[in-house]
N, C-alpha and C. Protein backbone atom coordinates (compact mmCIF):
# COMPACT_ATOMS: atom_id res chain seq x y z
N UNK A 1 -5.70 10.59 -13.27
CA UNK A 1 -4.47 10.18 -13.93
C UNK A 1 -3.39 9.91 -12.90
N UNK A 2 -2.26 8.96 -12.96
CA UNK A 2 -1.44 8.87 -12.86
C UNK A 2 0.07 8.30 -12.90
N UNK A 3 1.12 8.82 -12.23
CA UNK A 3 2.45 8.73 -13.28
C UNK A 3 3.04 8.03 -12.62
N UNK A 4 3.61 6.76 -13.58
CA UNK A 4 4.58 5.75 -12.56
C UNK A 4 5.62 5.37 -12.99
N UNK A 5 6.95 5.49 -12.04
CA UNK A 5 8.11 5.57 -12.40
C UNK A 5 8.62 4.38 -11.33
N UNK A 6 9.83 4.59 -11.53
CA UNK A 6 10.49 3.38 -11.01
C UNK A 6 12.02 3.65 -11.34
N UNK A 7 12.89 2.69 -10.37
CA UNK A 7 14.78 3.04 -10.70
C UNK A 7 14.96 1.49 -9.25
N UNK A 8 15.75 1.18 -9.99
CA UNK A 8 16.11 0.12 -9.34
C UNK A 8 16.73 0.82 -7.15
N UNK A 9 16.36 -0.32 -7.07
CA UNK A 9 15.83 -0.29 -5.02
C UNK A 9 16.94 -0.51 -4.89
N UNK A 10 17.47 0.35 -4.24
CA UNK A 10 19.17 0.58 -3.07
C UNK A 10 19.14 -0.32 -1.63
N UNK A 11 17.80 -0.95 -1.51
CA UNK A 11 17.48 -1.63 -0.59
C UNK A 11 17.24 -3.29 -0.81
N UNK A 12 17.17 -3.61 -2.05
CA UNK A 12 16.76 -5.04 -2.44
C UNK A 12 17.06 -5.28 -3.88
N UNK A 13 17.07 -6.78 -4.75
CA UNK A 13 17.40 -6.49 -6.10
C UNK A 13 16.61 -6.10 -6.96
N UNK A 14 15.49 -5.33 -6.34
CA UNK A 14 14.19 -5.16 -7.40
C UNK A 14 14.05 -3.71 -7.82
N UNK A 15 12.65 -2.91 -7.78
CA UNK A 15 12.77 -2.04 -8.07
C UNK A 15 12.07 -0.94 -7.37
N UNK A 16 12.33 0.20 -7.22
CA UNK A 16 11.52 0.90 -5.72
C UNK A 16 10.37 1.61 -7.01
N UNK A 17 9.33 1.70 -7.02
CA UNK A 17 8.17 2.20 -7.51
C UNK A 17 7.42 3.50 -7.00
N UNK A 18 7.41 4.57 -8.03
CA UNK A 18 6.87 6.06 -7.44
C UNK A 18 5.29 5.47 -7.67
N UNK A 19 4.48 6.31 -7.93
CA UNK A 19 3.01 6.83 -8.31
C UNK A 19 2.94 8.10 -7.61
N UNK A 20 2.49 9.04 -8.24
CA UNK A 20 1.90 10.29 -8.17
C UNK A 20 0.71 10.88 -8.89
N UNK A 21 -0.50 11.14 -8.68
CA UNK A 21 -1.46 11.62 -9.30
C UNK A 21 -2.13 12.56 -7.80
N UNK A 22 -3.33 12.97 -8.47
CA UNK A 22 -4.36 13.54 -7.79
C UNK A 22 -5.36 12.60 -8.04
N UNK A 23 -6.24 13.00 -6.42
CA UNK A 23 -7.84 11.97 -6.39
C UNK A 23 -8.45 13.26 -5.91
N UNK A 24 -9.75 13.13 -6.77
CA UNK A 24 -10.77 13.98 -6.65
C UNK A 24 -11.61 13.96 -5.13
N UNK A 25 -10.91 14.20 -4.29
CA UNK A 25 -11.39 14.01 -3.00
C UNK A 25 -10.47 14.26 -1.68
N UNK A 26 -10.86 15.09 -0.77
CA UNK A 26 -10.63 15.75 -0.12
C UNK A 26 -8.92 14.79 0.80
N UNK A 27 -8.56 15.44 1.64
CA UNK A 27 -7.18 13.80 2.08
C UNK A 27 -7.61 13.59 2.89
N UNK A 28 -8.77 14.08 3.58
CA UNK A 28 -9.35 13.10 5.08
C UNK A 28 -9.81 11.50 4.19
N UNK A 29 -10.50 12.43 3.09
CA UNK A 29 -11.79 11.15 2.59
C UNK A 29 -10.82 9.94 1.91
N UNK A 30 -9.81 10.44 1.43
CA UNK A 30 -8.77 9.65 1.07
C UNK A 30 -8.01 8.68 2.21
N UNK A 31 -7.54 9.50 2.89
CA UNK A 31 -6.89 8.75 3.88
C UNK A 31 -7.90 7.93 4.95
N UNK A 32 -9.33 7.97 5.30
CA UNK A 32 -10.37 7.04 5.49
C UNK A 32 -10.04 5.93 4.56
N UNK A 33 -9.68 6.28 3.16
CA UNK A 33 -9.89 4.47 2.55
C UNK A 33 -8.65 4.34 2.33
N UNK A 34 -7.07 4.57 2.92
CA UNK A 34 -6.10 3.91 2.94
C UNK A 34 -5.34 4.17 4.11
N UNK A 35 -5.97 4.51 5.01
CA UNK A 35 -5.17 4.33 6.62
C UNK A 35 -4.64 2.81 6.72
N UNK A 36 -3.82 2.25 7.27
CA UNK A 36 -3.39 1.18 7.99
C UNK A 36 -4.50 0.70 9.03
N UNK A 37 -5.67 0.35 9.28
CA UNK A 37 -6.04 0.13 10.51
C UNK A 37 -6.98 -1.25 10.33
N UNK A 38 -6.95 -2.09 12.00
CA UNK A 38 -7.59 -3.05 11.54
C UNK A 38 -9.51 -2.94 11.58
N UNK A 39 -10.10 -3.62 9.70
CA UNK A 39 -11.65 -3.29 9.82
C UNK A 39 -11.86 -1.98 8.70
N UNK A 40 -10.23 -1.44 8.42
CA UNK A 40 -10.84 -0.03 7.39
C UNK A 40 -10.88 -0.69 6.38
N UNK A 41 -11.36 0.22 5.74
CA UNK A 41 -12.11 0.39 3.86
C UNK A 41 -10.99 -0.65 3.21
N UNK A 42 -9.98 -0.89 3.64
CA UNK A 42 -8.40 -0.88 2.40
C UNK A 42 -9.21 -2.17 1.70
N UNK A 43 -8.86 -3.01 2.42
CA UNK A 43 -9.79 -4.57 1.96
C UNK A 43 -11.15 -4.40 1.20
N UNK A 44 -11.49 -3.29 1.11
CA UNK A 44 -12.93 -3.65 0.48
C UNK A 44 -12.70 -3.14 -1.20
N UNK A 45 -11.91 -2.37 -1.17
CA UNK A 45 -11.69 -1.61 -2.63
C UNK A 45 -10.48 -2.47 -3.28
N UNK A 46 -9.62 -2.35 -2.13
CA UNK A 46 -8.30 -2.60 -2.99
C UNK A 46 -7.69 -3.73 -3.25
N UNK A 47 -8.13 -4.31 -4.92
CA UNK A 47 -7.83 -5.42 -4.85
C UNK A 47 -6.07 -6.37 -5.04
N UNK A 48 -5.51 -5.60 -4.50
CA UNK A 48 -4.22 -6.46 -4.30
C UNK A 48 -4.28 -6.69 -2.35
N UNK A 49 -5.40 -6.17 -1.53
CA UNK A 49 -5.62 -6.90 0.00
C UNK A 49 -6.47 -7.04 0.10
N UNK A 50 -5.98 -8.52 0.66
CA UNK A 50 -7.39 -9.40 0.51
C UNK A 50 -7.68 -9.94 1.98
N UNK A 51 -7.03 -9.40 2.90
CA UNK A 51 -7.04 -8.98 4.29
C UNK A 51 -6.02 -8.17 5.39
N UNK A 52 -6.01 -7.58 6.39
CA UNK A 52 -5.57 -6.77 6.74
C UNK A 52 -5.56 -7.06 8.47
N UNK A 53 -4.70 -7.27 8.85
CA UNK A 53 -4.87 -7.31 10.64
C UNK A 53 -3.73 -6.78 11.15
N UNK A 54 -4.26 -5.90 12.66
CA UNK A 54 -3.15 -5.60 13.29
C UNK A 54 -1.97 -6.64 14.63
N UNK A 55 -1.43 -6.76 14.15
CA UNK A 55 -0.65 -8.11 15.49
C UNK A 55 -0.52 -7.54 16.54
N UNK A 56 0.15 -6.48 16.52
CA UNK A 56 0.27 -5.79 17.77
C UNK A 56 0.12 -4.11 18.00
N UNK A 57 -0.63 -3.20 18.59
CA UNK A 57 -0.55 -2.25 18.68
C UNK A 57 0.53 -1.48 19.83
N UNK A 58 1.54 -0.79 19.13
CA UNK A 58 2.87 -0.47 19.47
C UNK A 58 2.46 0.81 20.45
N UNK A 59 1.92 1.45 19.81
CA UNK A 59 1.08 3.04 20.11
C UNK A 59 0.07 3.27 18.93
N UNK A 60 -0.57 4.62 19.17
CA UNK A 60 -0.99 5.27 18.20
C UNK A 60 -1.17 5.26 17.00
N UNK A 61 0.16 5.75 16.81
CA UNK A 61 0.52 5.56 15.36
C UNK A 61 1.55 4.66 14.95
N UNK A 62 2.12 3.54 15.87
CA UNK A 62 2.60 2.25 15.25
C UNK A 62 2.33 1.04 15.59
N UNK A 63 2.41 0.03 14.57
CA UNK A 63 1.73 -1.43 15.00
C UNK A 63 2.54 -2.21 13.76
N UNK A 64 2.51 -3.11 14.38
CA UNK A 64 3.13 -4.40 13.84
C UNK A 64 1.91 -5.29 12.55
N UNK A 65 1.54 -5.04 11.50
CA UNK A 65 0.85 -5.42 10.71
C UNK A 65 0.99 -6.73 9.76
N UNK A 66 -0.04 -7.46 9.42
CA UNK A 66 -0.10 -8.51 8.43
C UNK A 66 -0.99 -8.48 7.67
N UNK A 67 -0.41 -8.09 6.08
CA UNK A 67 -1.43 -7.92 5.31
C UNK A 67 -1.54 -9.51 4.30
N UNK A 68 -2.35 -9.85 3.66
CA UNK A 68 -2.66 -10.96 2.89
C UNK A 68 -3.13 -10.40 1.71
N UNK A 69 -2.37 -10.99 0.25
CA UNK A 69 -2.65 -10.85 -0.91
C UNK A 69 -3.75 -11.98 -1.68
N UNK A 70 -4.25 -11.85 -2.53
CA UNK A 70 -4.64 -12.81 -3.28
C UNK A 70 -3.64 -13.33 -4.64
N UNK A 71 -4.08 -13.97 -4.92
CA UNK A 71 -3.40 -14.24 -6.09
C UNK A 71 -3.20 -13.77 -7.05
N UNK A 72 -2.05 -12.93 -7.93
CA UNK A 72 -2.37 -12.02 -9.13
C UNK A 72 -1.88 -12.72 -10.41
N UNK A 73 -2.21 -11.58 -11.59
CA UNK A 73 -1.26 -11.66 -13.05
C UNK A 73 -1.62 -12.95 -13.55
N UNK A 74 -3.23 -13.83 -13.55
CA UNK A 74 -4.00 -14.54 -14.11
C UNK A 74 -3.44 -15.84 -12.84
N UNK A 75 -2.76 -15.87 -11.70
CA UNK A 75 -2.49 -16.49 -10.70
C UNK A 75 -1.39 -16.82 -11.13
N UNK A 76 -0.49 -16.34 -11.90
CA UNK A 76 0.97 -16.72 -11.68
C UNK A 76 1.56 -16.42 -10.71
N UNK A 77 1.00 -14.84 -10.40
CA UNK A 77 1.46 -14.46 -8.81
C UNK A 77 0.31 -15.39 -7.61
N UNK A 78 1.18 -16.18 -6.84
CA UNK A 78 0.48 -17.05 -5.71
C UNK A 78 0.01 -16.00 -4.90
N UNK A 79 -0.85 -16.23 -3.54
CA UNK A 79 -1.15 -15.65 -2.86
C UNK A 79 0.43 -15.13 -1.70
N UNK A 80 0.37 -13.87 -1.20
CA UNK A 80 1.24 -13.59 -0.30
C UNK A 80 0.88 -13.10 0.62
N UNK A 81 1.72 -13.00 1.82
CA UNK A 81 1.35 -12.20 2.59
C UNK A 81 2.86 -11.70 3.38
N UNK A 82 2.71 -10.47 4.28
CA UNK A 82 3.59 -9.33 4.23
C UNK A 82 3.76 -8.85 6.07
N UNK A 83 4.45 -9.06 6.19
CA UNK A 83 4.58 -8.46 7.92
C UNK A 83 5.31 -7.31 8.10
N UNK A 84 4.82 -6.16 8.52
CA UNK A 84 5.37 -5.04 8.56
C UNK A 84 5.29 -4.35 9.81
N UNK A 85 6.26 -3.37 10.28
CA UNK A 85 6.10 -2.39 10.64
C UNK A 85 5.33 -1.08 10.28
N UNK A 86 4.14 -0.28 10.80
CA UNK A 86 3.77 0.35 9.94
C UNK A 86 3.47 1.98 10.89
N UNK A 87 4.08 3.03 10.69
CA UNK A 87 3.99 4.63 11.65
C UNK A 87 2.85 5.42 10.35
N UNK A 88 2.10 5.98 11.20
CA UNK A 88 1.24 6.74 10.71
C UNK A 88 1.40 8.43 11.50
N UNK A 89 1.38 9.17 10.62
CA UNK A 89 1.67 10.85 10.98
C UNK A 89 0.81 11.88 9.96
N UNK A 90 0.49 12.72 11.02
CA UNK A 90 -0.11 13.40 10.25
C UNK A 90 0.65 14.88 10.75
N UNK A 91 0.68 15.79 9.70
CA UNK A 91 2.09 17.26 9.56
C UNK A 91 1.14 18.27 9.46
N UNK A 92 1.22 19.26 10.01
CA UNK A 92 1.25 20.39 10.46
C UNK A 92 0.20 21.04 9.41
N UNK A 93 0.60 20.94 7.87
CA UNK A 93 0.33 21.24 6.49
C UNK A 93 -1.15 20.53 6.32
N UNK A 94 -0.82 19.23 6.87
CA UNK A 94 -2.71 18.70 6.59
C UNK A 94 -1.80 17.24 6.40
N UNK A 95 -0.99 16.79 5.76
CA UNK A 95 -0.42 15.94 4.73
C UNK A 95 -0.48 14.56 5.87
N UNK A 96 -0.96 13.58 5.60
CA UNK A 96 -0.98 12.50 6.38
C UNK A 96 0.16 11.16 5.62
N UNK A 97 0.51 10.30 6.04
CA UNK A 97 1.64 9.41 5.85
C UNK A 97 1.36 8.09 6.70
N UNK A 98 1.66 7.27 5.89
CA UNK A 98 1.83 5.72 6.69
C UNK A 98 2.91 5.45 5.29
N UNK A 99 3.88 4.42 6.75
CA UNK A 99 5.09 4.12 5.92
C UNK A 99 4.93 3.17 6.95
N UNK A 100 5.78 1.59 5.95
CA UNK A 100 5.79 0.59 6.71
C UNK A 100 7.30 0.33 6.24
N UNK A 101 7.53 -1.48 6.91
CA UNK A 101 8.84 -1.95 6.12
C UNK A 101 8.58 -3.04 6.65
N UNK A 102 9.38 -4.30 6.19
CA UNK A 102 9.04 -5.34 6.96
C UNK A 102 10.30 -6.06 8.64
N UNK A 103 9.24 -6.66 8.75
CA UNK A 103 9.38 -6.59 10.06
C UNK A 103 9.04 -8.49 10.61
N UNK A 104 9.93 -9.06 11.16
CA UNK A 104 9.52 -10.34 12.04
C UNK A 104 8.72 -10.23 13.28
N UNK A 105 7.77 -11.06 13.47
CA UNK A 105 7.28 -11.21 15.01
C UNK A 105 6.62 -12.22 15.25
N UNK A 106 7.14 -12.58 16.63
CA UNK A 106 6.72 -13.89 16.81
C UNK A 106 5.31 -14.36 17.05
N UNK A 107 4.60 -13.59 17.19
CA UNK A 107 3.00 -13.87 16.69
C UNK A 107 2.44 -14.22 15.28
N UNK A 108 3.34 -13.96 14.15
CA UNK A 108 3.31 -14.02 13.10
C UNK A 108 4.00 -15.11 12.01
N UNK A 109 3.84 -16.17 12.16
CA UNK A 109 5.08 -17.03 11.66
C UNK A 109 4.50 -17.24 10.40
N UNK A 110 5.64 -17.76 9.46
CA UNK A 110 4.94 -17.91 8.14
C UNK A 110 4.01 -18.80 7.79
N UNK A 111 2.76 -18.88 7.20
CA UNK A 111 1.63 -19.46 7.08
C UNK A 111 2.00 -20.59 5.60
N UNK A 112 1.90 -21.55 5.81
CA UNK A 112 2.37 -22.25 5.08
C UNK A 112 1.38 -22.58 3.88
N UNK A 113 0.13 -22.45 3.58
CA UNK A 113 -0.40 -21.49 2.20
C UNK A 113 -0.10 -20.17 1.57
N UNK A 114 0.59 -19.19 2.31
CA UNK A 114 1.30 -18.09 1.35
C UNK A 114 2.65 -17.88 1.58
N UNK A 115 2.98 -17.23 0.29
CA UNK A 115 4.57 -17.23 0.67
C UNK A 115 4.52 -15.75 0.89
N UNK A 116 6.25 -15.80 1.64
CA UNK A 116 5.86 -14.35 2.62
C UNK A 116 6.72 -13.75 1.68
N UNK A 117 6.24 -12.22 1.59
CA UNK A 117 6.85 -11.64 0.86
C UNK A 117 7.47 -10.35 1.60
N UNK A 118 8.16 -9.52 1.09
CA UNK A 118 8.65 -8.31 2.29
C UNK A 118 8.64 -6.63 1.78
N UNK A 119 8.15 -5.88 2.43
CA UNK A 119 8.11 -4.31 1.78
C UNK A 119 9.46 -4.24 2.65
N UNK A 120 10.27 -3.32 1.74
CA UNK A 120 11.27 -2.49 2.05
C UNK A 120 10.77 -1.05 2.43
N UNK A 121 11.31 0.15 2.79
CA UNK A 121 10.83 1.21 3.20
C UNK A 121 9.73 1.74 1.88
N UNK A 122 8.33 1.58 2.60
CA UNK A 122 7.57 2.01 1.45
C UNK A 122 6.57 3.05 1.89
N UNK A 123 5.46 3.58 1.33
CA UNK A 123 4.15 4.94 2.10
C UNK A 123 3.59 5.23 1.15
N UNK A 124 2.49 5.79 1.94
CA UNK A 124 1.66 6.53 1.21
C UNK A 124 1.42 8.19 2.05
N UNK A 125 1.80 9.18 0.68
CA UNK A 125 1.41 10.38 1.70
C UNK A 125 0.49 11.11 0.84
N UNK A 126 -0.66 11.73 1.55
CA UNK A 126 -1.74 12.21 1.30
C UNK A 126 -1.42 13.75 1.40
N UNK A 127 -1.14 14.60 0.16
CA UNK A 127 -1.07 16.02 0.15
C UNK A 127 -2.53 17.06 0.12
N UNK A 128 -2.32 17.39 1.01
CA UNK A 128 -3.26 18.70 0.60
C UNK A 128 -3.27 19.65 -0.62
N UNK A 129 -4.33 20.20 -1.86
CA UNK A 129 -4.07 20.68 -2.58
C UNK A 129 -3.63 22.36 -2.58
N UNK A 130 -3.46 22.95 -2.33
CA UNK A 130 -3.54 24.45 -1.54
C UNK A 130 -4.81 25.30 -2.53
N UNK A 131 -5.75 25.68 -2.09
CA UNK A 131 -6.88 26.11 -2.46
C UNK A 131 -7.71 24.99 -3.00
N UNK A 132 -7.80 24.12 -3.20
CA UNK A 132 -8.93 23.11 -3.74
C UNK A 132 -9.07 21.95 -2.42
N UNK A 133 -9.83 22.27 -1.67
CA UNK A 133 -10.09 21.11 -0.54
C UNK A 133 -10.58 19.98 -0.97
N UNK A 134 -11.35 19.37 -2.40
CA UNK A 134 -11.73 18.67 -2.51
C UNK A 134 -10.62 17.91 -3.64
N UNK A 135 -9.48 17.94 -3.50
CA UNK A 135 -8.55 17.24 -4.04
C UNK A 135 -7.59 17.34 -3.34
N UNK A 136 -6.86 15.62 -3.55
CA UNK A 136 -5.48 15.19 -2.99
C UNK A 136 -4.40 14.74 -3.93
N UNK A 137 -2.99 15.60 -3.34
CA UNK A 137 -2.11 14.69 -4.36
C UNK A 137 -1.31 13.31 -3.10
N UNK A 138 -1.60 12.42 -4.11
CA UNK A 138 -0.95 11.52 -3.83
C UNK A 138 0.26 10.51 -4.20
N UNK A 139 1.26 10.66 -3.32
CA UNK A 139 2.11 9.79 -3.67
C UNK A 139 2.42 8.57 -3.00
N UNK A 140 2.94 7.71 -3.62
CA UNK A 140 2.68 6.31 -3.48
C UNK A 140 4.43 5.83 -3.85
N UNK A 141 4.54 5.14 -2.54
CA UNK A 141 6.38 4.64 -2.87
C UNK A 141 6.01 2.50 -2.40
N UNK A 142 6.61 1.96 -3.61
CA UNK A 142 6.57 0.50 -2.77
C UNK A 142 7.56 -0.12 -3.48
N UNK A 143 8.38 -0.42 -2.49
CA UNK A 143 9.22 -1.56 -3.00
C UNK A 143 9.51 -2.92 -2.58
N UNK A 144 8.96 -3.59 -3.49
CA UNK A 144 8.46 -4.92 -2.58
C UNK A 144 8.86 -6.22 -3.26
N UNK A 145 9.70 -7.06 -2.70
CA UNK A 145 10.21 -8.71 -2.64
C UNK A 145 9.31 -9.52 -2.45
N UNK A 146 8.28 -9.76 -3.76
CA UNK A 146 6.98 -10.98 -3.70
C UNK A 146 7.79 -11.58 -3.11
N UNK A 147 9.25 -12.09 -2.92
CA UNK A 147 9.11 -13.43 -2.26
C UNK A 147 9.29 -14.92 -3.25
N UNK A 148 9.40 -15.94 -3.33
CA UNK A 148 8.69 -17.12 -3.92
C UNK A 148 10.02 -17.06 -5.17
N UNK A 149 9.37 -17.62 -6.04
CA UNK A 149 10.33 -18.14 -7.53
C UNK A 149 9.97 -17.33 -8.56
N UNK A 150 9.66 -15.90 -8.73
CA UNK A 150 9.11 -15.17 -9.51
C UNK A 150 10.04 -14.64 -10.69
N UNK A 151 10.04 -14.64 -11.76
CA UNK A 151 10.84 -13.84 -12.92
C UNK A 151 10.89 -12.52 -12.47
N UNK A 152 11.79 -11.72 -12.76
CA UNK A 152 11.97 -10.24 -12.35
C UNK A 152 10.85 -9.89 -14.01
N UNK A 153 10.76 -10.38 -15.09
CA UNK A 153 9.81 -10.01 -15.94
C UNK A 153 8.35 -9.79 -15.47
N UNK A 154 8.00 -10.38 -14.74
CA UNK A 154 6.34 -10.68 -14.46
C UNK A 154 6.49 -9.46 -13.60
N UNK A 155 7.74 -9.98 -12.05
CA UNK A 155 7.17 -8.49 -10.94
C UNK A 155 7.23 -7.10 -12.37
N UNK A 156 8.14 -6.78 -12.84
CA UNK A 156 8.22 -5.47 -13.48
C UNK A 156 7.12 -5.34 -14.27
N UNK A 157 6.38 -6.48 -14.83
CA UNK A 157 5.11 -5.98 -15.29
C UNK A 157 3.96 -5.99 -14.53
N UNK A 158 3.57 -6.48 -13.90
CA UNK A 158 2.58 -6.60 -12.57
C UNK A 158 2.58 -5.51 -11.92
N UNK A 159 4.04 -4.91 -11.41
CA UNK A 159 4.10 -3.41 -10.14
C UNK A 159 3.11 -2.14 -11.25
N UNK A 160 3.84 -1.83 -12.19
CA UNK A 160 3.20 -0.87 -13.28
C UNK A 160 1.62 -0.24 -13.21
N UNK A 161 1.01 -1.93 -13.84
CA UNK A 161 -0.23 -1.54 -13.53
C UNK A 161 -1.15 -1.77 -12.24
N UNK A 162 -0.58 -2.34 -11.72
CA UNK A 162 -0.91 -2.65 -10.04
C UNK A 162 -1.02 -0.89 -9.51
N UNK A 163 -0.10 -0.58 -9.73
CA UNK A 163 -0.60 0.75 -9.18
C UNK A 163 -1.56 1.82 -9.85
N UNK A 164 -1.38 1.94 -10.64
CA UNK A 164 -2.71 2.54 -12.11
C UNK A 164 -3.72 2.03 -11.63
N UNK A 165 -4.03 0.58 -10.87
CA UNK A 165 -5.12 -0.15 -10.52
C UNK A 165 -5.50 0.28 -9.29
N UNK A 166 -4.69 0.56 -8.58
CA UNK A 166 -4.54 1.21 -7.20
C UNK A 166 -5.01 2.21 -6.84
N UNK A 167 -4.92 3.97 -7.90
CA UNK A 167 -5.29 4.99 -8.00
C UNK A 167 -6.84 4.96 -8.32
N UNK A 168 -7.02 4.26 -9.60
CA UNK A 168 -8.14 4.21 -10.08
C UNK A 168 -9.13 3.78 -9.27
N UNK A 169 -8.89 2.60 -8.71
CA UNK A 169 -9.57 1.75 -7.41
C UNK A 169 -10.08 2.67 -6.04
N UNK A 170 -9.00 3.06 -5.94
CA UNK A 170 -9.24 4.56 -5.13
C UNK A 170 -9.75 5.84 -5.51
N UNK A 171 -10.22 6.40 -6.29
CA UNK A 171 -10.75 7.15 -6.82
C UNK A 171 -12.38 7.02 -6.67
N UNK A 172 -12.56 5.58 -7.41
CA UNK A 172 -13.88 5.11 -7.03
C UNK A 172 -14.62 5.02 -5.65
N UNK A 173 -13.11 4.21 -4.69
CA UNK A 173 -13.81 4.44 -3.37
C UNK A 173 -14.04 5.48 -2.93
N UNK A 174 -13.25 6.34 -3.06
CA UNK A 174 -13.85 7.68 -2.14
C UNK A 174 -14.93 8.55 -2.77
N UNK A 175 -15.01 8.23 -4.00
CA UNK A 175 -16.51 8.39 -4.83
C UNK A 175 -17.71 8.39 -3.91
N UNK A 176 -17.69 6.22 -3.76
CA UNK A 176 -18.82 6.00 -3.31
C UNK A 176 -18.56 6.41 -1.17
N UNK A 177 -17.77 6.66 -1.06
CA UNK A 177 -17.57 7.73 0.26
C UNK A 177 -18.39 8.62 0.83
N UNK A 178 -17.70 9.38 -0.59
CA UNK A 178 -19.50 10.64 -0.54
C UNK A 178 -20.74 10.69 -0.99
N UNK A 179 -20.90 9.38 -1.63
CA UNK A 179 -22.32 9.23 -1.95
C UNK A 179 -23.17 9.23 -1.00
């Protein structure tokens, strides 16, 4: 299960988007299928990326990223794609984090088949459950400017279940993880 809320973004005219649930699976096995990295799992499960590359590796845990959407919401939503900044950390507690935002670079110019769209300060952090190792809570923050000529009707219905799609999607992957 999980719960999705939303309150209009102090950062853009849209709307910043929670998700919170638990996934039946440990936060390593979790965070294996939603790390930031270029070649992981994200692209294979999750269908709002429909590719994933790193532009530049900053350090460790930061890099300059370009992700590519497909087309959503029966293709009213065009294809996009997203240039970010993206820090990955992992805390003391177990709890791992990637937070991006967007970001220009000149390796990256806009591709003139998608329109570019932009995350404002967004993440994913992977909680440890305290006594159940084989569950994670997860929360999920995105607030994001498709970009393009879009009705604020469509994004507000699209973000909703996009993420419900997101959890669920993920759930499965780390399923077939431990298979």
């Amino acid at each position: 299960e999980v719960a999705v809320s939303w309150r209009p973004s102090a950062e853009f005219a849209g709307n910043l988007y929670k998700g919170e649930g638990i996934v039946p699976a440990s936060p390593q096995n979790v965070w294996e299928c939603i790390k930031p990295v270029a070649g992981g799992l994200r692209t294979k499960w999750d269908q709002n990326v429909k590719d994933f590359e790193v532009i530049e590796a900053i350090s460790d845990t930061v890099s300059i990223c370009r992700t590519t959407t497909p087309s959503a919401c029966m293709r009213i939503i065009s294809p996009r794609e997203f240039v970010d900044v993206v820090v990955m950390k992992q805390y003391e507690d177990g709890t791992m984090l990637s937070a991006a935002t967007n970001v220009e670079h000149p390796l990256c110019p806009p591709q003139p088949n998608l329109v570019r769209g932009f995350n404002y300060p967004c993440g994913c952090f992977c909680i440890p459950v305290p006594g159940e190792p084989d569950r994670t809570e997860l929360l999920t923050f995105f607030q994001t400017d498709l970009g393009g000529y879009l009705p604020q009707t469509v994004v507000d219905s699209f973000f909703p279940s996009s993420i419900s799609g997101f959890y669920s999607n993920l759930t499965k992957a780390v399923k077939a993880l431990k298979a």
